[in-house]
Protein backbone atom coordinates (compact mmCIF):
# COMPACT_ATOMS: atom_id res chain seq x y z
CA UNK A 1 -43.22 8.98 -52.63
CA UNK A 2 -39.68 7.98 -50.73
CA UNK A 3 -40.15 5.85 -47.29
CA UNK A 4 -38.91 7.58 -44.33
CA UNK A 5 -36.88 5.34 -41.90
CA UNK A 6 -37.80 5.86 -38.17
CA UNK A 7 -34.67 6.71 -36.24
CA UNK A 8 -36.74 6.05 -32.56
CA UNK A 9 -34.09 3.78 -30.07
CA UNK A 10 -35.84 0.88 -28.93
CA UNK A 11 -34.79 -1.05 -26.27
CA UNK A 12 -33.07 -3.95 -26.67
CA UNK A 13 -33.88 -6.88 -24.00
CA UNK A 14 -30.15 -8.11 -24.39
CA UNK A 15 -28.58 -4.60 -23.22
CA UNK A 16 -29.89 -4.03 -20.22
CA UNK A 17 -33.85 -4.41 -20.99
CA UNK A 18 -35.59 -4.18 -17.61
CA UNK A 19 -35.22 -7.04 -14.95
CA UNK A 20 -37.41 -8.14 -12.41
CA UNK A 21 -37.52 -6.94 -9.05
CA UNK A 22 -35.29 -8.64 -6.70
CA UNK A 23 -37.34 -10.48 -3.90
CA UNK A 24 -38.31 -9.15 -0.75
CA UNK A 25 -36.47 -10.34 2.35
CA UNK A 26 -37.87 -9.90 5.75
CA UNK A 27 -36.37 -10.96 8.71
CA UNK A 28 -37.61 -14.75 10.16
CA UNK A 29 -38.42 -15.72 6.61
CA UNK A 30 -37.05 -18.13 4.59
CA UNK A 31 -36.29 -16.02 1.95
CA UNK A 32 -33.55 -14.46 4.42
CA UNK A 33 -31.69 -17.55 3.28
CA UNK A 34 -31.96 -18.10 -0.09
CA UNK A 35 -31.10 -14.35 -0.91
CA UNK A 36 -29.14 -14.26 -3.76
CA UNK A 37 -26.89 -11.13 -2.45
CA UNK A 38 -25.95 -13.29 0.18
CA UNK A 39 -24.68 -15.59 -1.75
CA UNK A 40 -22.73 -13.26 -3.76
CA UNK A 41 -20.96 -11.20 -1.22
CA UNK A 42 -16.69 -12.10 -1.57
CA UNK A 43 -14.79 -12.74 1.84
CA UNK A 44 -13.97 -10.15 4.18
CA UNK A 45 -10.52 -8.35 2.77
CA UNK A 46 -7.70 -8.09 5.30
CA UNK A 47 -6.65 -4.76 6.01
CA UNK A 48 -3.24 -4.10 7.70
CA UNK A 49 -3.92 -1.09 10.12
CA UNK A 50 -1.12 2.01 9.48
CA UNK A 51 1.04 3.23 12.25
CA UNK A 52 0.78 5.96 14.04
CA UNK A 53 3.32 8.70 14.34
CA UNK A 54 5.04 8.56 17.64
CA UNK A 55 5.93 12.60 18.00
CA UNK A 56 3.57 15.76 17.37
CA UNK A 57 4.06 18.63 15.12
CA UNK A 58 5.70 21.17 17.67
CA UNK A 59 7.96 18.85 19.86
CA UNK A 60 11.67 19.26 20.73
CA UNK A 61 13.38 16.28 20.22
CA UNK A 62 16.96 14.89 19.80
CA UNK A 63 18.18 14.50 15.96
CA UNK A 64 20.96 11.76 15.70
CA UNK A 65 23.80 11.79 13.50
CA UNK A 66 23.70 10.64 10.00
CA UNK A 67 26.21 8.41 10.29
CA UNK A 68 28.86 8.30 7.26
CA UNK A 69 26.08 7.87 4.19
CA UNK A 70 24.29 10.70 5.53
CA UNK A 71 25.43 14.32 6.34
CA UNK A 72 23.81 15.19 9.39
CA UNK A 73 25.27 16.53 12.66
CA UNK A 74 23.64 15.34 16.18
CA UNK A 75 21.50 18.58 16.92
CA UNK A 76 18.19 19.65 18.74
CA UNK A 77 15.29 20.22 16.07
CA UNK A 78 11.94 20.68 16.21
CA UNK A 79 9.03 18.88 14.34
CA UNK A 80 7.70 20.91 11.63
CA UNK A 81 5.14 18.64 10.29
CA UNK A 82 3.93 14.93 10.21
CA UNK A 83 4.54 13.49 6.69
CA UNK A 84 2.31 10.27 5.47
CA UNK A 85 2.91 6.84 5.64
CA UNK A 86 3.58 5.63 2.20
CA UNK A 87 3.13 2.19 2.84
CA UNK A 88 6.52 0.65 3.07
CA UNK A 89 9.51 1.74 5.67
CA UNK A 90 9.36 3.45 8.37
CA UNK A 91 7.36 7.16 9.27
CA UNK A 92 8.77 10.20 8.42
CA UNK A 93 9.29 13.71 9.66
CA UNK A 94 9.83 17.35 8.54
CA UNK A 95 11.99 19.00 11.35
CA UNK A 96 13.85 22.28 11.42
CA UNK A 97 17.37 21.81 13.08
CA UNK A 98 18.66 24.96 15.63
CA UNK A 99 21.82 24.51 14.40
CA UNK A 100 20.72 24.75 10.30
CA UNK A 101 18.52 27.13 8.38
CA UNK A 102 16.66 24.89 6.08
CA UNK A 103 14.42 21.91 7.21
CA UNK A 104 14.78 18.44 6.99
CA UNK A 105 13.13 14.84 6.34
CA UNK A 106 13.95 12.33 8.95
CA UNK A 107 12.69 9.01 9.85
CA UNK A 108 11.13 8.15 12.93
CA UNK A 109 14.00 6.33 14.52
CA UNK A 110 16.15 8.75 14.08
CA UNK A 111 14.42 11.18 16.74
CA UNK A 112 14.42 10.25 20.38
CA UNK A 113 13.29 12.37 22.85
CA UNK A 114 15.92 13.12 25.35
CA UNK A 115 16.41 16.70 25.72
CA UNK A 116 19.29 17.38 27.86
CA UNK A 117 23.01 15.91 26.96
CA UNK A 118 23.62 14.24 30.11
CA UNK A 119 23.32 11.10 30.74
């Protein structure tokens, strides 16, 4: 008659075999302190805070010129939306121009709001 192997998984106490229970820590007991969690736990991580946008989705504001690398005439416009911070430079802005059809992404110190041309 042929043998017939078993094909049943036993557990293995190497890979992951069950552990005991971690011990019970109450407050005003000793154990408090000699809790090994504690003693794992890394530093605090340092976490730079993001900046906020200074304008709101709906405001007039002032659009300077571009300048010569940019082609972009001095014009009112009108935030459009709020884009994210993406972690480097400075915040950005979708605006629509009322002197061009299509909309545009400016940075944040490129808006100011003065709304009249005098000075």
């Amino acid at each position: 008659m042929p043998q017939i192997k078993s094909i049943a998984v036993t557990p293995s106490r190497k890979a992951g075999g069950r552990r005991r229970p971690s011990p019970t820590v109450t407050e005003g007991s000793e154990e408090l302190a000699l809790a090994p969690q504690a003693q794992r736990r890394a530093p605090p991580r340092i976490v730079a805070l993001q900046p906020t946008h200074r304008y709101r989705i709906g405001e007039r504001l002032r659009m300077s010129n571009g300048g010569r690398s940019i082609s972009r005439v001095e014009a009112f416009c009108k935030v459009i939306a709020t884009l994210p911070y993406e972690g480097h430079g400075s915040l950005l802005y979708r605006v629509r121009s009322d002197s061009e059809q299509f909309e545009r992404v400016v940075a944040e110190a490129d808006l100011s709001r003065k709304t009249d041309s005098s000075p």
